[in-house]
PDB file of N, CA and C in Angstrom:
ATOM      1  N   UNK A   1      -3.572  17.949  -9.038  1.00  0.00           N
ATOM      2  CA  UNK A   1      -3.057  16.708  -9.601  1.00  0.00           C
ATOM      3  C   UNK A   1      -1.777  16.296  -8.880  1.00  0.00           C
ATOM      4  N   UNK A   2      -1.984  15.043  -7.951  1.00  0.00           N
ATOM      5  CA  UNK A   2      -0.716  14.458  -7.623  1.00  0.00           C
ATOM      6  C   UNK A   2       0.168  13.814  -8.578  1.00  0.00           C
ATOM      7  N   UNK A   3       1.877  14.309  -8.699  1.00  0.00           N
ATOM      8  CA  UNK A   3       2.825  13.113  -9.010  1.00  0.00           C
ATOM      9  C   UNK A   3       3.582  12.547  -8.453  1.00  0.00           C
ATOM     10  N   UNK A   4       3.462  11.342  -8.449  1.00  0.00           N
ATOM     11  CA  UNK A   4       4.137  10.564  -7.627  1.00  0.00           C
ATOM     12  C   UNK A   4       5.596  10.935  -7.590  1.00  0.00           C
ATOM     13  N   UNK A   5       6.179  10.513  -6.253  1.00  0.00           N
ATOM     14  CA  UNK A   5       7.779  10.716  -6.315  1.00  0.00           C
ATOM     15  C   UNK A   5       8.139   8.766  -6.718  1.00  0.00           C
ATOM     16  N   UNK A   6       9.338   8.704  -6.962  1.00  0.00           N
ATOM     17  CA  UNK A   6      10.224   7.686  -6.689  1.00  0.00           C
ATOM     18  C   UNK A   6       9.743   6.789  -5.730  1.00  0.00           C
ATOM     19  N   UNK A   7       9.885   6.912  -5.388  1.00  0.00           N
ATOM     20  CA  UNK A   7       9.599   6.362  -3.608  1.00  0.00           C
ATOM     21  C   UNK A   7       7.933   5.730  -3.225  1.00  0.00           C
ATOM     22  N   UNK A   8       7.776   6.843  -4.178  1.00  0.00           N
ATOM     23  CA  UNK A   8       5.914   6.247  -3.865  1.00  0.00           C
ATOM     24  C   UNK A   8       5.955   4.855  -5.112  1.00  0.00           C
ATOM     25  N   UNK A   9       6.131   5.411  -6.033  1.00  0.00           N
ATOM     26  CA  UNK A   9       6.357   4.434  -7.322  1.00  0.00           C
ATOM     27  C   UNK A   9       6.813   3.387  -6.447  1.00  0.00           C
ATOM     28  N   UNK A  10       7.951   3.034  -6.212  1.00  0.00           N
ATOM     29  CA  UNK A  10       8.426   2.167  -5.359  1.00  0.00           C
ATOM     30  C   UNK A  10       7.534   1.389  -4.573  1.00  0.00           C
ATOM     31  N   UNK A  11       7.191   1.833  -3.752  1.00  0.00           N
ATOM     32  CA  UNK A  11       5.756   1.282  -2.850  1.00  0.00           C
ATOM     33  C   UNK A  11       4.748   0.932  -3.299  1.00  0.00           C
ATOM     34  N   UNK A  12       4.622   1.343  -4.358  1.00  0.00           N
ATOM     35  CA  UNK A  12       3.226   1.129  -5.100  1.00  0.00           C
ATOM     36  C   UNK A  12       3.218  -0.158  -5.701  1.00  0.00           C
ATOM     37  N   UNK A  13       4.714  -0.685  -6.604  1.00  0.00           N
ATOM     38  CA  UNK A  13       5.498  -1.755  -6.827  1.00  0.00           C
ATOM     39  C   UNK A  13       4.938  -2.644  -6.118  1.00  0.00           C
ATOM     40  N   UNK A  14       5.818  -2.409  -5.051  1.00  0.00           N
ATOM     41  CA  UNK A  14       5.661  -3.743  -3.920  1.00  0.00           C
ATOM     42  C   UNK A  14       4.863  -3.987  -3.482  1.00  0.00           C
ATOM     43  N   UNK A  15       3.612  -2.832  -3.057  1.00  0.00           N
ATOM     44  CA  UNK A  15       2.509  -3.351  -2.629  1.00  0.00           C
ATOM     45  C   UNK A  15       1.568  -4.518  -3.705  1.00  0.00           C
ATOM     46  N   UNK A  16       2.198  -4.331  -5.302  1.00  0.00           N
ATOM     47  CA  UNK A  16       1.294  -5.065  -6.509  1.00  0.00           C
ATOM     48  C   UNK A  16       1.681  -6.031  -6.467  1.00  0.00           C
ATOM     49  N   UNK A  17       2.770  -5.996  -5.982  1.00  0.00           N
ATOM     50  CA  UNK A  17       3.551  -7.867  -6.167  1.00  0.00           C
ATOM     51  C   UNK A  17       3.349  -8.076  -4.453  1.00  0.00           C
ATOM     52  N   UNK A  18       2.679  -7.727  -3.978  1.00  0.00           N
ATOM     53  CA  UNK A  18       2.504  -8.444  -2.318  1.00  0.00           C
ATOM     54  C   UNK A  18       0.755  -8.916  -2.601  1.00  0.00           C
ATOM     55  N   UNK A  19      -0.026  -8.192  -3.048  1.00  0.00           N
ATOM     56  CA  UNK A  19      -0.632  -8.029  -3.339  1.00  0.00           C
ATOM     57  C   UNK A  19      -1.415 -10.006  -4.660  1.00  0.00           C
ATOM     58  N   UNK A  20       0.089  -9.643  -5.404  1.00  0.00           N
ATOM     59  CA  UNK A  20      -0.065 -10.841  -6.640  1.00  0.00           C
ATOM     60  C   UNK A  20       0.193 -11.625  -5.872  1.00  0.00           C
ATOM     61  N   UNK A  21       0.960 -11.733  -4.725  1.00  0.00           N
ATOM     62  CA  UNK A  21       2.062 -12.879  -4.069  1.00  0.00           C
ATOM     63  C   UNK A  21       0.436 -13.472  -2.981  1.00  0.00           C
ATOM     64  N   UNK A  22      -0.529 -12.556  -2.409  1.00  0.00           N
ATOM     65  CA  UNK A  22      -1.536 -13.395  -1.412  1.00  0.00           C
ATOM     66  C   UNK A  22      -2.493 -13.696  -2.641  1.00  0.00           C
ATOM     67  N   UNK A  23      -2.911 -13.538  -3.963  1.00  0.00           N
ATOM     68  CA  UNK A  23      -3.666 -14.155  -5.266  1.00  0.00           C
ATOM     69  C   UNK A  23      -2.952 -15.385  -5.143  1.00  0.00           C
ATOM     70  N   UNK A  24      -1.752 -15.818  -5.572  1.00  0.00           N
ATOM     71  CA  UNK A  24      -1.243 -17.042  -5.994  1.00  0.00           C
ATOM     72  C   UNK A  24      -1.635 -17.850  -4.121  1.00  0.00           C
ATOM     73  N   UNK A  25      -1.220 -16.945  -3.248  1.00  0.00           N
ATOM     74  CA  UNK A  25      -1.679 -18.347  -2.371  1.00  0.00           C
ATOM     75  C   UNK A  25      -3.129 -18.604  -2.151  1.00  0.00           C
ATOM     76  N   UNK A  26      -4.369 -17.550  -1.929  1.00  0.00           N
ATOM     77  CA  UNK A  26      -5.168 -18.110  -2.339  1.00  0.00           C
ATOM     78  C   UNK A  26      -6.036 -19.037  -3.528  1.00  0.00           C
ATOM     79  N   UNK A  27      -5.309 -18.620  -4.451  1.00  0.00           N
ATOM     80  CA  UNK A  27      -5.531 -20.231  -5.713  1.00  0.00           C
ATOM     81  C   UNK A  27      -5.353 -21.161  -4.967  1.00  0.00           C
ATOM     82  N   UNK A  28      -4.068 -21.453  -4.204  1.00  0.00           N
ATOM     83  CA  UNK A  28      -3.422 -22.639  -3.397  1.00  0.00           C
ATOM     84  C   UNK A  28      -3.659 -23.212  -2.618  1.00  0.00           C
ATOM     85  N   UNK A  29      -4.541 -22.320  -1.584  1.00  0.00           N
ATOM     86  CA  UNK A  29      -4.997 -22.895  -0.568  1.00  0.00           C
ATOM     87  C   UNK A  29      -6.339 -22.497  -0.235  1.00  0.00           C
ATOM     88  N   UNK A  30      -7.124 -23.515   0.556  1.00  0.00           N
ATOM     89  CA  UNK A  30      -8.321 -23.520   0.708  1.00  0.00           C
ATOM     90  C   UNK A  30      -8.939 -22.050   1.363  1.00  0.00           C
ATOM     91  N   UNK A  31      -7.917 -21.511   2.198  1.00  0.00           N
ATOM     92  CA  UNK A  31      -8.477 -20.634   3.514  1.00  0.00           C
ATOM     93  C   UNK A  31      -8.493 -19.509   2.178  1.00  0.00           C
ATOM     94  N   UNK A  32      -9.383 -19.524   0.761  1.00  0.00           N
ATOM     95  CA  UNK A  32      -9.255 -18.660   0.019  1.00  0.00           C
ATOM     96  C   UNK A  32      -9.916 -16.813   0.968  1.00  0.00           C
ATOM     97  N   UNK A  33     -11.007 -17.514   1.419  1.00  0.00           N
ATOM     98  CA  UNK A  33     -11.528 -15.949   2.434  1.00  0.00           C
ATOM     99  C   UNK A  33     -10.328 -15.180   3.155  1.00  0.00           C
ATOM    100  N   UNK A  34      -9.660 -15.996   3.738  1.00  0.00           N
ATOM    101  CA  UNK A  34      -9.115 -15.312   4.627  1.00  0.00           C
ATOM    102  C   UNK A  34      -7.961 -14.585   4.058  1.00  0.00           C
ATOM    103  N   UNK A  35      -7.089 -15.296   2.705  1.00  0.00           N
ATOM    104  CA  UNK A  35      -6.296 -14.375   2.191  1.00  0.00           C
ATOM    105  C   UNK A  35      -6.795 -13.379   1.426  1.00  0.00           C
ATOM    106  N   UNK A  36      -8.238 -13.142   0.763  1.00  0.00           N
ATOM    107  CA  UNK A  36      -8.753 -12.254   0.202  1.00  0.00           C
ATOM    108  C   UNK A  36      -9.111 -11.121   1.364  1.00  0.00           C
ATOM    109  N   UNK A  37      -9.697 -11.655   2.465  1.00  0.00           N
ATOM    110  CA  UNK A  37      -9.713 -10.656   3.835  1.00  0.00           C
ATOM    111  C   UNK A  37      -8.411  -9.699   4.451  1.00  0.00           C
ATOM    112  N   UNK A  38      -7.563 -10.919   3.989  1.00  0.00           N
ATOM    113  CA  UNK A  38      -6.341  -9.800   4.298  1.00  0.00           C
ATOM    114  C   UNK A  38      -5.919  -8.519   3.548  1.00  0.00           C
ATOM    115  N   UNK A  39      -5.542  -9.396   2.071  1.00  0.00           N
ATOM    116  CA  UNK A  39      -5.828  -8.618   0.717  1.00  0.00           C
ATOM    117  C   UNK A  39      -6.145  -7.055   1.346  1.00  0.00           C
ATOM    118  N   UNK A  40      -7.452  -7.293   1.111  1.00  0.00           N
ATOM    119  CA  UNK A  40      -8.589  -5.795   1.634  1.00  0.00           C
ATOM    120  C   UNK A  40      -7.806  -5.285   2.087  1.00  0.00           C
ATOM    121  N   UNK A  41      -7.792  -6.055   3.668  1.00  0.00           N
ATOM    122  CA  UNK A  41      -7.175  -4.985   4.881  1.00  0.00           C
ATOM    123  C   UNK A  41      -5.765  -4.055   4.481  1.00  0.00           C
ATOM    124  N   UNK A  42      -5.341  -4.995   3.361  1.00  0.00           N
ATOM    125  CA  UNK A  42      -3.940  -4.097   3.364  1.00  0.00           C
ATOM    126  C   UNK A  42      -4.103  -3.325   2.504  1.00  0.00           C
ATOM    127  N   UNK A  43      -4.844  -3.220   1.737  1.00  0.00           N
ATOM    128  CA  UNK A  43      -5.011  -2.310   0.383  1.00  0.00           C
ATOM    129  C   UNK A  43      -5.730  -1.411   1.168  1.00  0.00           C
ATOM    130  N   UNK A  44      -6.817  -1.226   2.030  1.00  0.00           N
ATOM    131  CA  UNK A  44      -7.404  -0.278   2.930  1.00  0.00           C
ATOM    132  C   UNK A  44      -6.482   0.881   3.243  1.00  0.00           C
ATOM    133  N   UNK A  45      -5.554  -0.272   4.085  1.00  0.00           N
ATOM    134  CA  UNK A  45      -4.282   0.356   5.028  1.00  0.00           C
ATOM    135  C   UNK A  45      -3.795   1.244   3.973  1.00  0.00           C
ATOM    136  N   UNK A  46      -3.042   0.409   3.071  1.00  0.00           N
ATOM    137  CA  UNK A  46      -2.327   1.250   1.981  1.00  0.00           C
ATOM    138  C   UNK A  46      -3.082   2.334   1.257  1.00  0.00           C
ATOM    139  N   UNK A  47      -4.125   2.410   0.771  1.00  0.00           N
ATOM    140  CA  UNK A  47      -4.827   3.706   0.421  1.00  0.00           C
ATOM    141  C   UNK A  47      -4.827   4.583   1.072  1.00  0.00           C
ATOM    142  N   UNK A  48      -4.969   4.199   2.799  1.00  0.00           N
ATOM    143  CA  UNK A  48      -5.081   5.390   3.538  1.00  0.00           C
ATOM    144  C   UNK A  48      -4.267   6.029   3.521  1.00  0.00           C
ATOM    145  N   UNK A  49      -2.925   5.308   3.701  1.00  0.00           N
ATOM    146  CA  UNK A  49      -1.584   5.994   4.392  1.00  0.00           C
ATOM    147  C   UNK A  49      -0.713   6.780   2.758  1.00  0.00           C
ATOM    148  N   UNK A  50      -1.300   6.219   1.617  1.00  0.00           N
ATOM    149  CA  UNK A  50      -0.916   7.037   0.136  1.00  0.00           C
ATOM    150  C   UNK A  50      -1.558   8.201  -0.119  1.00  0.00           C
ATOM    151  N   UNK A  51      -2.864   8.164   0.622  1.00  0.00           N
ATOM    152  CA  UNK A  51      -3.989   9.444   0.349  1.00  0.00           C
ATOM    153  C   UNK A  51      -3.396  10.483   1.801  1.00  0.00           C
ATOM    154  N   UNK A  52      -2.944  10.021   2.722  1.00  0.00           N
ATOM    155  CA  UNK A  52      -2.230  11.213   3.906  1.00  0.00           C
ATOM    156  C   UNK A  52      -0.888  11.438   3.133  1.00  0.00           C
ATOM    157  N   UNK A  53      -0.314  10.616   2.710  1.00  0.00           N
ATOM    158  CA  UNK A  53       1.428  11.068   2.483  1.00  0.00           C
ATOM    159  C   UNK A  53       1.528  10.815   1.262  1.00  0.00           C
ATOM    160  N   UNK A  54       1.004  12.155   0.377  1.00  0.00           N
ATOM    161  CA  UNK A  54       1.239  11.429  -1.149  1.00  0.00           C
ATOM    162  C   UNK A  54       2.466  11.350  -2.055  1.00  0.00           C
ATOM    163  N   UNK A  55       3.410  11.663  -0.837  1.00  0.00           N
ATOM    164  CA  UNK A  55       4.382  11.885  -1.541  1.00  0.00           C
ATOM    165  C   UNK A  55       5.089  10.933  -0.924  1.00  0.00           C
ATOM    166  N   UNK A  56       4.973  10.086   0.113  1.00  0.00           N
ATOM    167  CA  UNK A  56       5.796   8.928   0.020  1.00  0.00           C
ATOM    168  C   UNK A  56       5.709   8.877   1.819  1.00  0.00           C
ATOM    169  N   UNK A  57       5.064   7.369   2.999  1.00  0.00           N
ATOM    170  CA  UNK A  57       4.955   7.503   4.011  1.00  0.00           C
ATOM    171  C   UNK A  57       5.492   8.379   4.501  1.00  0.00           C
ATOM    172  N   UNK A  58       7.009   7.773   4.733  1.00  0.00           N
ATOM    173  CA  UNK A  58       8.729   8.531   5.350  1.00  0.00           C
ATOM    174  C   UNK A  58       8.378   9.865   5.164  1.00  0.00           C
ATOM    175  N   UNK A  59       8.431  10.444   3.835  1.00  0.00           N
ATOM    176  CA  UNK A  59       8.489  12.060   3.827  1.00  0.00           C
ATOM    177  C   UNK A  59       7.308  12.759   4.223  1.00  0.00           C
ATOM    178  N   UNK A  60       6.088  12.270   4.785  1.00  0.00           N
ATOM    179  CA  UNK A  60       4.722  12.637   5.152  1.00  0.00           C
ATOM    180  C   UNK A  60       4.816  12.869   6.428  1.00  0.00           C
ATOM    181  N   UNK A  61       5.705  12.682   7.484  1.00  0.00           N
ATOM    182  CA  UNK A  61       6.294  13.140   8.695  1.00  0.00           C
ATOM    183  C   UNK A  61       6.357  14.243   8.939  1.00  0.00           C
ATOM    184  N   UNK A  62       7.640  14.888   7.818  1.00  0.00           N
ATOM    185  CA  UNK A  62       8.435  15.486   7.647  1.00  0.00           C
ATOM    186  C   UNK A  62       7.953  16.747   7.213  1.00  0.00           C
ATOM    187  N   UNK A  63       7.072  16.717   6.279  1.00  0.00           N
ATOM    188  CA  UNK A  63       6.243  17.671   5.830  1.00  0.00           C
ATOM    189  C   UNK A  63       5.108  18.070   6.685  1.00  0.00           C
ATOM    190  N   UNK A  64       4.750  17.730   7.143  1.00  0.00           N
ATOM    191  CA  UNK A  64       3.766  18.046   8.643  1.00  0.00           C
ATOM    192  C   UNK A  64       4.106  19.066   9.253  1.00  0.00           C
ATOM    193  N   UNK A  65       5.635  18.318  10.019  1.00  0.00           N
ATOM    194  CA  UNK A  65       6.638  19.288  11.322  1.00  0.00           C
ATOM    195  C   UNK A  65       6.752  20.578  10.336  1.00  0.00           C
ATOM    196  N   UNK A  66       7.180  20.754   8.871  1.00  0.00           N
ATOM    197  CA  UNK A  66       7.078  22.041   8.746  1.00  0.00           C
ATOM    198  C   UNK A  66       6.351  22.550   8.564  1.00  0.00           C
ATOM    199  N   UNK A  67       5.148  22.021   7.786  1.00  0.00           N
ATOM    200  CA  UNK A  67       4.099  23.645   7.925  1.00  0.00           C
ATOM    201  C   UNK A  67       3.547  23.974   9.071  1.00  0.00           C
ATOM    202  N   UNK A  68       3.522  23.286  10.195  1.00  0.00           N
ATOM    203  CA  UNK A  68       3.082  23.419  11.998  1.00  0.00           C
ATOM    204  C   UNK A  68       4.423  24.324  12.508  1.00  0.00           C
TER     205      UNK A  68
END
């Protein structure tokens, strides 16, 4: 069972309100595909890089170099 640190919380934040922030412009504007296409791509991105560093990008470096 992962718990989140601070930091991830944090990110997780911003990614929901970046996330709410391309919803309100697709209501707004026609090119609705393409901001839902992006949408994806970043939530993709972001899953990946939360499921490698679950404890927060920055410190997923860091933790690498030491157990190697």
């Amino acid at each position: 069972m992962l718990i989140a640190s601070p930091k991830h919380f944090l990110l997780s934040t911003f990614y929901f309100l970046l996330s709410t922030f391309y919803f309100l412009l697709s209501t707004f504007y026609l090119h609705t595909f393409y901001f839902l296409l992006s949408t994806c791509i970043l939530s993709t991105l972001y899953f990946i890089l939360s499921s490698c560093c679950p404890h927060g990008i920055g410190n997923g470096i860091h933790t690498s170099q030491q157990v190697s």
